[in-house]
Protein backbone atom coordinates (compact mmCIF):
# COMPACT_ATOMS: atom_id res chain seq x y z
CA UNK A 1 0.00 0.00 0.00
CA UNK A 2 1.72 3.61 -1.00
CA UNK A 3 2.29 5.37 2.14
CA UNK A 4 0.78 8.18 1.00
CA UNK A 5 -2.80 6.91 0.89
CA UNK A 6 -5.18 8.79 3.76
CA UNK A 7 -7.85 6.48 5.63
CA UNK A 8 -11.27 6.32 4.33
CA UNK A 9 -13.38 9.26 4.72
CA UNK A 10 -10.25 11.48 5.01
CA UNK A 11 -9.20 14.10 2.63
CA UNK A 12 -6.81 16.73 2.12
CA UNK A 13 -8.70 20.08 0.57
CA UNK A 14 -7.06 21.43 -2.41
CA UNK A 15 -6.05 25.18 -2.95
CA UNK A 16 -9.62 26.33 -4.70
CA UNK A 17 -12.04 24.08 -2.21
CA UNK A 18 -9.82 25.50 0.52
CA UNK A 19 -10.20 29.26 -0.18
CA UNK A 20 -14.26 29.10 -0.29
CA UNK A 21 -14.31 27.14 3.38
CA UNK A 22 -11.79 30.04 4.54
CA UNK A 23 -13.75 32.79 2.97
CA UNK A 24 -17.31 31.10 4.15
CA UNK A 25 -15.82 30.91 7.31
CA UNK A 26 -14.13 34.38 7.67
CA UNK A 27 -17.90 35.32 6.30
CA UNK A 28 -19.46 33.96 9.48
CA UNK A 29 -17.50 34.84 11.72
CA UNK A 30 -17.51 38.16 11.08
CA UNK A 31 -21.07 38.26 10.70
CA UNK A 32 -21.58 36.41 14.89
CA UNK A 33 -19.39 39.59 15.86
CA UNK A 34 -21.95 42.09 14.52
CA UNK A 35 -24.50 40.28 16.53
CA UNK A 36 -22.06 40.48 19.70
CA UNK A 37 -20.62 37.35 19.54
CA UNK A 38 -17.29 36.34 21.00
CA UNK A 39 -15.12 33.83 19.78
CA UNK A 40 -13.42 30.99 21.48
CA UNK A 41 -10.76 28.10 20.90
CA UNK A 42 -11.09 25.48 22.82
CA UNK A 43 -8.40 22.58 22.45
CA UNK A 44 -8.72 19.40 19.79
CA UNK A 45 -8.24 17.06 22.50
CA UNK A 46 -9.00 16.55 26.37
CA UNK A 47 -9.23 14.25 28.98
CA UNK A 48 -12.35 11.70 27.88
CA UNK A 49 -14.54 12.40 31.34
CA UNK A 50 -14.36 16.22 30.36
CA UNK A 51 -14.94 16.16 27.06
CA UNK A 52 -18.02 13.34 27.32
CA UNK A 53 -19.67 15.47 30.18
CA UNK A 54 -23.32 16.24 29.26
CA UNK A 55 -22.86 14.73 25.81
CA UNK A 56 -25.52 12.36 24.59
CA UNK A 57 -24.25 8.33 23.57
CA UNK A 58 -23.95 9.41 20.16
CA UNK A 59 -21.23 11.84 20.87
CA UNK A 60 -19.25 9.37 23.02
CA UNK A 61 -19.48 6.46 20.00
CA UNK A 62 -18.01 9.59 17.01
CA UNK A 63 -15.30 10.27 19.62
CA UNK A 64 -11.87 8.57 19.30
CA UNK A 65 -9.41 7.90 22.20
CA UNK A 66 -6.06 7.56 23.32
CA UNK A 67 -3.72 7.14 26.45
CA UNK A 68 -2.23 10.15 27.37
CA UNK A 69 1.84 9.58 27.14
CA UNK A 70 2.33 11.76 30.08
CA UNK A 71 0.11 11.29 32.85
CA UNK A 72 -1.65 7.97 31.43
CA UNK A 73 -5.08 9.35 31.08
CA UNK A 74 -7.42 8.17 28.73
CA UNK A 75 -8.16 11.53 25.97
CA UNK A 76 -10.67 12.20 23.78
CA UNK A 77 -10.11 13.97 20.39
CA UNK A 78 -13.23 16.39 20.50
CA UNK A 79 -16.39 14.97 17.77
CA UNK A 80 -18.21 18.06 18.67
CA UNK A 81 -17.36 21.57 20.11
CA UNK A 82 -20.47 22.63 21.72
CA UNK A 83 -20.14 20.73 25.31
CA UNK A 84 -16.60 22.30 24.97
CA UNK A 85 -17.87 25.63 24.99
CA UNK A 86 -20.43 25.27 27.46
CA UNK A 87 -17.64 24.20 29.87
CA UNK A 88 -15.92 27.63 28.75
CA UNK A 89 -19.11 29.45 30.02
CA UNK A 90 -19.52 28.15 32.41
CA UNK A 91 -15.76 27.06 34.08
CA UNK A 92 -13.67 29.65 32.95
CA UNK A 93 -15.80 32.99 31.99
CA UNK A 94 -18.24 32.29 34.88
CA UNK A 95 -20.37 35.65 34.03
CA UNK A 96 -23.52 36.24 35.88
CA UNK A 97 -25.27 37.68 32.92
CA UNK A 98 -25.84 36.43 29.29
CA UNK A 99 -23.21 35.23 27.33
CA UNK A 100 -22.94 34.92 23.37
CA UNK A 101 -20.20 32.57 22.39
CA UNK A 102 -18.80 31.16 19.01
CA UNK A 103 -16.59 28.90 17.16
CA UNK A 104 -14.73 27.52 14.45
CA UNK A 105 -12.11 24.73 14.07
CA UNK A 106 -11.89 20.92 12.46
CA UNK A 107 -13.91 18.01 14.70
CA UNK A 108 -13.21 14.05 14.24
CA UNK A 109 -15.13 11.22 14.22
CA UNK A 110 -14.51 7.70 14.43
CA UNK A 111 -17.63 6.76 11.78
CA UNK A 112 -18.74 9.07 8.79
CA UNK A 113 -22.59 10.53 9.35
CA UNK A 114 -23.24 9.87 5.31
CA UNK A 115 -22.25 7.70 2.30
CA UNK A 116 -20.02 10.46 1.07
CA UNK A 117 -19.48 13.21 3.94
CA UNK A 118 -16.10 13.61 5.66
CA UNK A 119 -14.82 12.14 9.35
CA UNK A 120 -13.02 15.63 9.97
CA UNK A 121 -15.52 18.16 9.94
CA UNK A 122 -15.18 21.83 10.09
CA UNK A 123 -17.41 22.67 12.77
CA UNK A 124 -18.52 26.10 13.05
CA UNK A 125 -21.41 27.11 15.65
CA UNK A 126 -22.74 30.01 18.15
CA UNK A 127 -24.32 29.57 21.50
CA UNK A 128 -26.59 32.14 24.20
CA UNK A 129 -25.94 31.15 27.71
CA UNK A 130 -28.25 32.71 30.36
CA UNK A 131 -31.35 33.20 28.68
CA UNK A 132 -34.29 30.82 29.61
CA UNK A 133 -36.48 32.92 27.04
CA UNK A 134 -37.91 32.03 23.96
CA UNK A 135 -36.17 35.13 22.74
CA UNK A 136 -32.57 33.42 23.11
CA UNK A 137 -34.00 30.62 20.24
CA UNK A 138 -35.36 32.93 18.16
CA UNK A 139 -32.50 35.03 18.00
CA UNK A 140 -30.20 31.47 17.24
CA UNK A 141 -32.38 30.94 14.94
CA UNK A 142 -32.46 33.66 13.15
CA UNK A 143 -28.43 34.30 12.86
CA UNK A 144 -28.44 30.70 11.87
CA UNK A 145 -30.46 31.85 9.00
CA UNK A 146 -28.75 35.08 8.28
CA UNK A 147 -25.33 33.22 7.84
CA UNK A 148 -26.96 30.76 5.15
CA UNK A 149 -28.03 33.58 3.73
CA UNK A 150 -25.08 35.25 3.27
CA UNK A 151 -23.36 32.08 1.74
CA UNK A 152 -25.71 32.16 -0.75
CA UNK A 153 -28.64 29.80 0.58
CA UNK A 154 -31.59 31.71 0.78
CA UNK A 155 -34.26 28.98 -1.04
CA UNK A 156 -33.66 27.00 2.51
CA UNK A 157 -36.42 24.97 4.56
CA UNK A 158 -36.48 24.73 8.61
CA UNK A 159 -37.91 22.35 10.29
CA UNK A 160 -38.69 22.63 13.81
CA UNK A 161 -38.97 19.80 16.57
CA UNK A 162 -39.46 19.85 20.13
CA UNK A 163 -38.24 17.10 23.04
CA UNK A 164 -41.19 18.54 25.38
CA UNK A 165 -43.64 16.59 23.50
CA UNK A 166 -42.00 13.26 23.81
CA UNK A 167 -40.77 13.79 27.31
CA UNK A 168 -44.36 14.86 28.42
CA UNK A 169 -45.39 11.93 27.20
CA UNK A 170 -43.21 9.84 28.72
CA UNK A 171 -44.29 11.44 31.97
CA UNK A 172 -47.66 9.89 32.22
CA UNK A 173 -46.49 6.09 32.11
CA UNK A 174 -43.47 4.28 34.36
CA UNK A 175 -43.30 1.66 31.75
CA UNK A 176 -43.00 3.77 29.11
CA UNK A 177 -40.22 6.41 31.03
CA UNK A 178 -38.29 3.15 31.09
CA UNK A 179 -38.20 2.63 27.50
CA UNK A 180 -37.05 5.58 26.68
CA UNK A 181 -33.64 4.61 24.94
CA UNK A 182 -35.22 2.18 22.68
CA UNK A 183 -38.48 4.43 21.64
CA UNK A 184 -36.48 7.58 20.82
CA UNK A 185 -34.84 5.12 18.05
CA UNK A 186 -37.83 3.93 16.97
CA UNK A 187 -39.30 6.95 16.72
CA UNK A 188 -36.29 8.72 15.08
CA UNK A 189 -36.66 5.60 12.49
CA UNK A 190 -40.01 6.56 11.88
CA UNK A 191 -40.47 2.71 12.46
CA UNK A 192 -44.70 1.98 13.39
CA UNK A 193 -44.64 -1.51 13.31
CA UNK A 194 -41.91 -1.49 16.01
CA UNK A 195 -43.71 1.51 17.95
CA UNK A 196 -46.98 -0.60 17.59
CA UNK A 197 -45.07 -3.57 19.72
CA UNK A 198 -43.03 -1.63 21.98
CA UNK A 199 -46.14 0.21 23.16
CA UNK A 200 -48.53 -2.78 23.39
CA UNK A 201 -48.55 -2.59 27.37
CA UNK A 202 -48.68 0.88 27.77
CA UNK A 203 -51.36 3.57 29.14
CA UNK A 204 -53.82 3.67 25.89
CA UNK A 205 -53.68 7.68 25.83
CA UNK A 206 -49.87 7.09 25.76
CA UNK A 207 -49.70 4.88 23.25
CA UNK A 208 -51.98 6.65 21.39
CA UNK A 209 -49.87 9.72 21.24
CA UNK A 210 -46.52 7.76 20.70
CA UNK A 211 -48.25 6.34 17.68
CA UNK A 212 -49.81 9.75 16.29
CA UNK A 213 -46.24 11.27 16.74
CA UNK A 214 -44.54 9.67 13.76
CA UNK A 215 -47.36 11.14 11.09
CA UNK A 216 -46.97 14.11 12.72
CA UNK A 217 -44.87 16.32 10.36
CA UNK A 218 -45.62 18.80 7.50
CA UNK A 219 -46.56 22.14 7.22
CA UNK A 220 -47.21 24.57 10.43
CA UNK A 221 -50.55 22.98 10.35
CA UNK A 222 -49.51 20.10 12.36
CA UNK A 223 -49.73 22.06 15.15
CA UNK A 224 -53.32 22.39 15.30
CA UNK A 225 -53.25 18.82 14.39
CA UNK A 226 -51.37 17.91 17.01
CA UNK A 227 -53.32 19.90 19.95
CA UNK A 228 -56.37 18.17 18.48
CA UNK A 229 -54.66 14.21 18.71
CA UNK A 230 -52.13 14.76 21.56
CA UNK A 231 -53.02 14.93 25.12
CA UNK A 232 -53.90 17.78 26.80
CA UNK A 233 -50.66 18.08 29.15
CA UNK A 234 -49.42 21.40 30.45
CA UNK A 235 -45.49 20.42 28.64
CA UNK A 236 -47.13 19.69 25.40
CA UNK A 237 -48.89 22.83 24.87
CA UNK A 238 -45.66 24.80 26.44
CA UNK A 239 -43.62 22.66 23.65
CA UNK A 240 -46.40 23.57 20.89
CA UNK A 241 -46.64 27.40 21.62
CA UNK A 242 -42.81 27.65 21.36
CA UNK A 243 -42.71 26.21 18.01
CA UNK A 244 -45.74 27.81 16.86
CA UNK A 245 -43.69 31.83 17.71
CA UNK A 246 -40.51 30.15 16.08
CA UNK A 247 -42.28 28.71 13.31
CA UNK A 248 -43.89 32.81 12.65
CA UNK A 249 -40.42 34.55 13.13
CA UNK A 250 -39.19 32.39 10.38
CA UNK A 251 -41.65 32.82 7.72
CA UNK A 252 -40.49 34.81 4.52
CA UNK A 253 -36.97 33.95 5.31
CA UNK A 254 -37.46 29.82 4.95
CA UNK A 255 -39.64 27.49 4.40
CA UNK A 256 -40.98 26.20 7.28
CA UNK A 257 -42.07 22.47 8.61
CA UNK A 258 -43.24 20.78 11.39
CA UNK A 259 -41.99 17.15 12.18
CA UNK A 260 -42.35 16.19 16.10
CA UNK A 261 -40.85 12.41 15.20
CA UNK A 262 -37.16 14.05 14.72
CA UNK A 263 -35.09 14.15 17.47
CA UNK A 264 -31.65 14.30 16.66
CA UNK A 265 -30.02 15.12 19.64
CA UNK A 266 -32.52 14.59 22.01
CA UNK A 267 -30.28 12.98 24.92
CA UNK A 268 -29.12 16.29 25.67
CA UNK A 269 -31.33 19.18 24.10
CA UNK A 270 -33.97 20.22 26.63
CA UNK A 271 -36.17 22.02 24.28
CA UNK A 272 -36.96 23.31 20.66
CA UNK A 273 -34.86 21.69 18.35
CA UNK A 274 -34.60 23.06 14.71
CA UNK A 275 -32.78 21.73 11.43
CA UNK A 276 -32.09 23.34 8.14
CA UNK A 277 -32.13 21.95 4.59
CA UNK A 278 -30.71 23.35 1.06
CA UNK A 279 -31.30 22.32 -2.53
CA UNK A 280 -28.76 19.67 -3.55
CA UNK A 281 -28.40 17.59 0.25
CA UNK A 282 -30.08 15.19 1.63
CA UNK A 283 -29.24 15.76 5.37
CA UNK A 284 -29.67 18.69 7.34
CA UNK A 285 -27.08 21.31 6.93
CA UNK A 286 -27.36 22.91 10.36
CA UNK A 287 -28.80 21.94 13.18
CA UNK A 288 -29.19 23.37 16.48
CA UNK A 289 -31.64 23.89 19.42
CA UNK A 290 -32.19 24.52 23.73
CA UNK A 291 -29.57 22.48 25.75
CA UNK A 292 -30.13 23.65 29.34
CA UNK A 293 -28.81 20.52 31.31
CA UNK A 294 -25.46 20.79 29.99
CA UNK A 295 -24.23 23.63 32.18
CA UNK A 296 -25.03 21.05 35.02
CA UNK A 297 -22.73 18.43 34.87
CA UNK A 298 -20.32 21.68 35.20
CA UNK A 299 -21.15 22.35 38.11
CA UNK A 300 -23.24 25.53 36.63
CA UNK A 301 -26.67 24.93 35.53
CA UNK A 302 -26.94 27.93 32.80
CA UNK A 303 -29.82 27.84 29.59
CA UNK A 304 -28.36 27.17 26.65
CA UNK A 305 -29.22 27.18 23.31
CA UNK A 306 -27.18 27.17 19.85
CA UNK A 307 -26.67 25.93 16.69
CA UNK A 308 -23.86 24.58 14.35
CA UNK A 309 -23.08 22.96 10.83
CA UNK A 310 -19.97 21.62 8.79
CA UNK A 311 -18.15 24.50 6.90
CA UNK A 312 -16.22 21.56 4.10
CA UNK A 313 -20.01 20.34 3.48
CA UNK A 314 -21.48 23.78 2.99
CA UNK A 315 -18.69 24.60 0.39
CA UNK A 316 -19.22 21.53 -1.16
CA UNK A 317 -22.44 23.03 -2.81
CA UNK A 318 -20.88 26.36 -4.24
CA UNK A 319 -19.82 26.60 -7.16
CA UNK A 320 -15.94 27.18 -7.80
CA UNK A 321 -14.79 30.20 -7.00
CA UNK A 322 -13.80 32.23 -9.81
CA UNK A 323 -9.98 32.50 -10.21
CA UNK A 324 -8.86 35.98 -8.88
CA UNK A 325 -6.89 38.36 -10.92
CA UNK A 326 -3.35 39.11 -10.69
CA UNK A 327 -0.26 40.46 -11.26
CA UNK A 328 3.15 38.86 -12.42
CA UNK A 329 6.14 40.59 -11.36
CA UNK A 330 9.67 39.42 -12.07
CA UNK A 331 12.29 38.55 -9.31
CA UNK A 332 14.50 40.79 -8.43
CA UNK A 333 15.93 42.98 -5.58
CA UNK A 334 15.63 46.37 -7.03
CA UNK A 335 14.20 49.01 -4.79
CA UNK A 336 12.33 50.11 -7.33
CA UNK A 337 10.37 46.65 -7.80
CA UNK A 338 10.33 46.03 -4.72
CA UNK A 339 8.50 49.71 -3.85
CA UNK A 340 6.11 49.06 -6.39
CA UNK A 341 5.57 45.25 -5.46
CA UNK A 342 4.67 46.54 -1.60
CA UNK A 343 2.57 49.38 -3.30
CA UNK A 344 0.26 47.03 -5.33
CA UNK A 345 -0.39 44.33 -2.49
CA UNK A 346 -0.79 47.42 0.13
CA UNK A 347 -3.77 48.11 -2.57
CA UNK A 348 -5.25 44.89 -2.18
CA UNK A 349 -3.31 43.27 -5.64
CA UNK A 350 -2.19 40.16 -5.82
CA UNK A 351 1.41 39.80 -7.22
CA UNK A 352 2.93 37.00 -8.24
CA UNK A 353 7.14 36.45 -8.40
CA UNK A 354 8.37 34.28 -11.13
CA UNK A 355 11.02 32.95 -9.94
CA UNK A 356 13.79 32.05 -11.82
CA UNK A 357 13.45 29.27 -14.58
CA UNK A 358 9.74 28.64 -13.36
CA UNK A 359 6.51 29.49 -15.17
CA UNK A 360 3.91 30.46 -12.51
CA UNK A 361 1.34 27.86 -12.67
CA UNK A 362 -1.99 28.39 -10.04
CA UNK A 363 -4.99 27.32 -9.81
CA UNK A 364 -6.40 30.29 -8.21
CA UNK A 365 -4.63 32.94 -9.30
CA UNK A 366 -5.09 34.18 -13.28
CA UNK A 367 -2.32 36.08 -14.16
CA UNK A 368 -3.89 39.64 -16.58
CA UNK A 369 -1.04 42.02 -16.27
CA UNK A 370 2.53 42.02 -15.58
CA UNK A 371 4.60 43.95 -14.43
CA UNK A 372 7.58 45.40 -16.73
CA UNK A 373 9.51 48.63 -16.98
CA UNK A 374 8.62 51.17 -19.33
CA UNK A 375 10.52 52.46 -22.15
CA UNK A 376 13.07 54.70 -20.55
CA UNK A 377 14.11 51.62 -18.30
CA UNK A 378 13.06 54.10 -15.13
CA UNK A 379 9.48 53.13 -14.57
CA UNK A 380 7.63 50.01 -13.29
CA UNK A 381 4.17 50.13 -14.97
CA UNK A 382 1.57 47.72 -15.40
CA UNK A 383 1.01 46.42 -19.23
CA UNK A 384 -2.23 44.09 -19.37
CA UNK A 385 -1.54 40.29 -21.10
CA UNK A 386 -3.57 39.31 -24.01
């Protein structure tokens, strides 16, 4: 085997692919700042008990491990940054009023999510901690729209979910509280005939509702469907008012549906959940939602809520970026050329060196001009190439 082959699901990004997940991601972040966001860093790897704290089994099976060469710890590279920066805000900033928090760097996971999507995402995400208000999700959810938008997605649908409605549910029977591990994967599957005998000795007006909850999905008319065939418990109609104001603050800026059945992320989210889709992917691009329980295995029980999505996906569906224009120079240590060389990339051009014996050859760089002196042999001016 050449030793230069990568494992599966690992890739190196090549110079054009590279410079539209920089610039998407320079994009963003810039964008969380004008909404008062502050960025963090937090490290690739830690020790596994920190790094698995308040994150749901999923998280723990997408994280890989190793023993720590100098104090024989077991470490975790990080599969996801958000329980990382919930430990920030609550360990190491410690503020007392609300805190607006985001992030960018590469994640790794032991399994690809898809067929064809990478083990080494580039995770980028923003999180509210300290707000208990429906406010704090709206605002996510809006800034999680804005920054689609401004990468060019704006024909986008969102589709909203909520754990209240399961976990209400859950409430009214012991035997059914029990099950909870193996009927949040059944109804994640979408799988009735295994809902219909999981939920053969339960409560009728539980099983009922389990049942009614995986054809419970479309348009923002569910909700009035689902007040009509759910039961009338004080947690459902909390969970169903939420999503109906989220569902409103989001129309004529996405398309917006209703499905209570997904619950992607539901071992740690504590309240509206919300995913969003673009023309040409099958999965969810971002996803986000309430996480309030997180803060406590901290030590620091803070609401949360945020949202997040893979930068090297979301590039994946632009189109390649145009090459940029340029400039060749020739090498040389003139003052002259070198003056005008600093004067041209203090204006924002590109310029190029041939160095000697070498054609420039780039795949992102199109050379239009060059530089050359003029007739006199005083001057640097630029002549444009045919």
């Amino acid at each position: 085997m050449p030793n230069w082959l990568l494992p599966e699901h690992i890739a190196d990004v090549l110079p054009s692919e590279a410079r539209k997940i920089e610039e998407l991601r320079r994009l963003m972040l810039d964008n969380f700042r004008l909404y008062g966001y502050e960025l963090v860093m937090p490290p690739l790897l830690e020790y596994v008990e920190s790094l698995m704290t308040g994150a749901g089994q999923d998280t723990e099976l997408r994280t890989f491990k190793l023993v720590d060469q100098i104090s024989g710890r077991m470490l975790g590279l990080r599969a996801d940054m958000t329980t990382q920066v919930a430990r920030i805000d609550a360990h190491l900033l410690n503020r007392a009023t609300v805190t607006r928090l985001c992030y960018a760097g590469s994640v790794l996971h032991t399994r690809p999510s898809g067929l064809h999507t990478t083990r080494e995402p580039l995770q980028i995400g923003a999180e509210i901690y300290g707000h208990a208000g429906l406010e704090a999700d709206a605002e996510i959810q809006e800034l999680a729209l804005a920054s689609l938008a401004l990468a060019g997605f704006t024909d986008v649908r969102l589709d909203l979910s909520h754990v209240g409605v399961l976990r209400a549910i859950l409430a009214e029977d012991a035997n059914a509280a029990r099950d909870e591990a193996a009927l949040y994967l059944l109804l994640r599957a979408k799988d009735v005939p295994g809902l219909e005998a999981q939920t053969a000795a339960y409560a009728p007006a539980v099983r009922a509702a389990l049942l009614a909850l995986p054809n419970l999905y479309g348009d923002v008319d569910v909700l009035e469907r689902a007040r009509d065939v759910l039961p009338d418990l004080p947690g459902i109609g909390k969970a169903l008012a939420e999503l109906a104001a989220l569902a409103a603050s989001a129309i004529g800026r996405a398309d917006v549906a209703i499905d209570l059945a997904d619950l992607r992320g539901y071992q740690y989210e504590s309240g509206a959940m919300f995913a969003v889709y673009v023309p040409g992917l099958p999965n969810a691009v971002l996803r986000g939602g309430r996480y309030d329980h997180v803060g406590e295995a901290f030590g620091r029980a803070r609401p949360a809520t945020g949202f997040s999505m893979d930068l090297r996906e979301l590039a994946r569906l632009l189109p390649t970026a145009e090459r940029k224009h340029s400039i060749r120079a020739p090498w040389g240590n003139a003052p002259e050329l070198k003056d005008k060389i600093a004067e041209l990339r203090k204006a924002g051009e590109v310029v190029i060196q041939s160095l000697p014996g070498h054609s420039n050859e780039q795949d992102e760089f199109e050379c239009d001009r060059a530089l050359v002196l003029d007739d006199s042999g005083s001057n640097w001016i630029l002549k444009n190439l045919g």
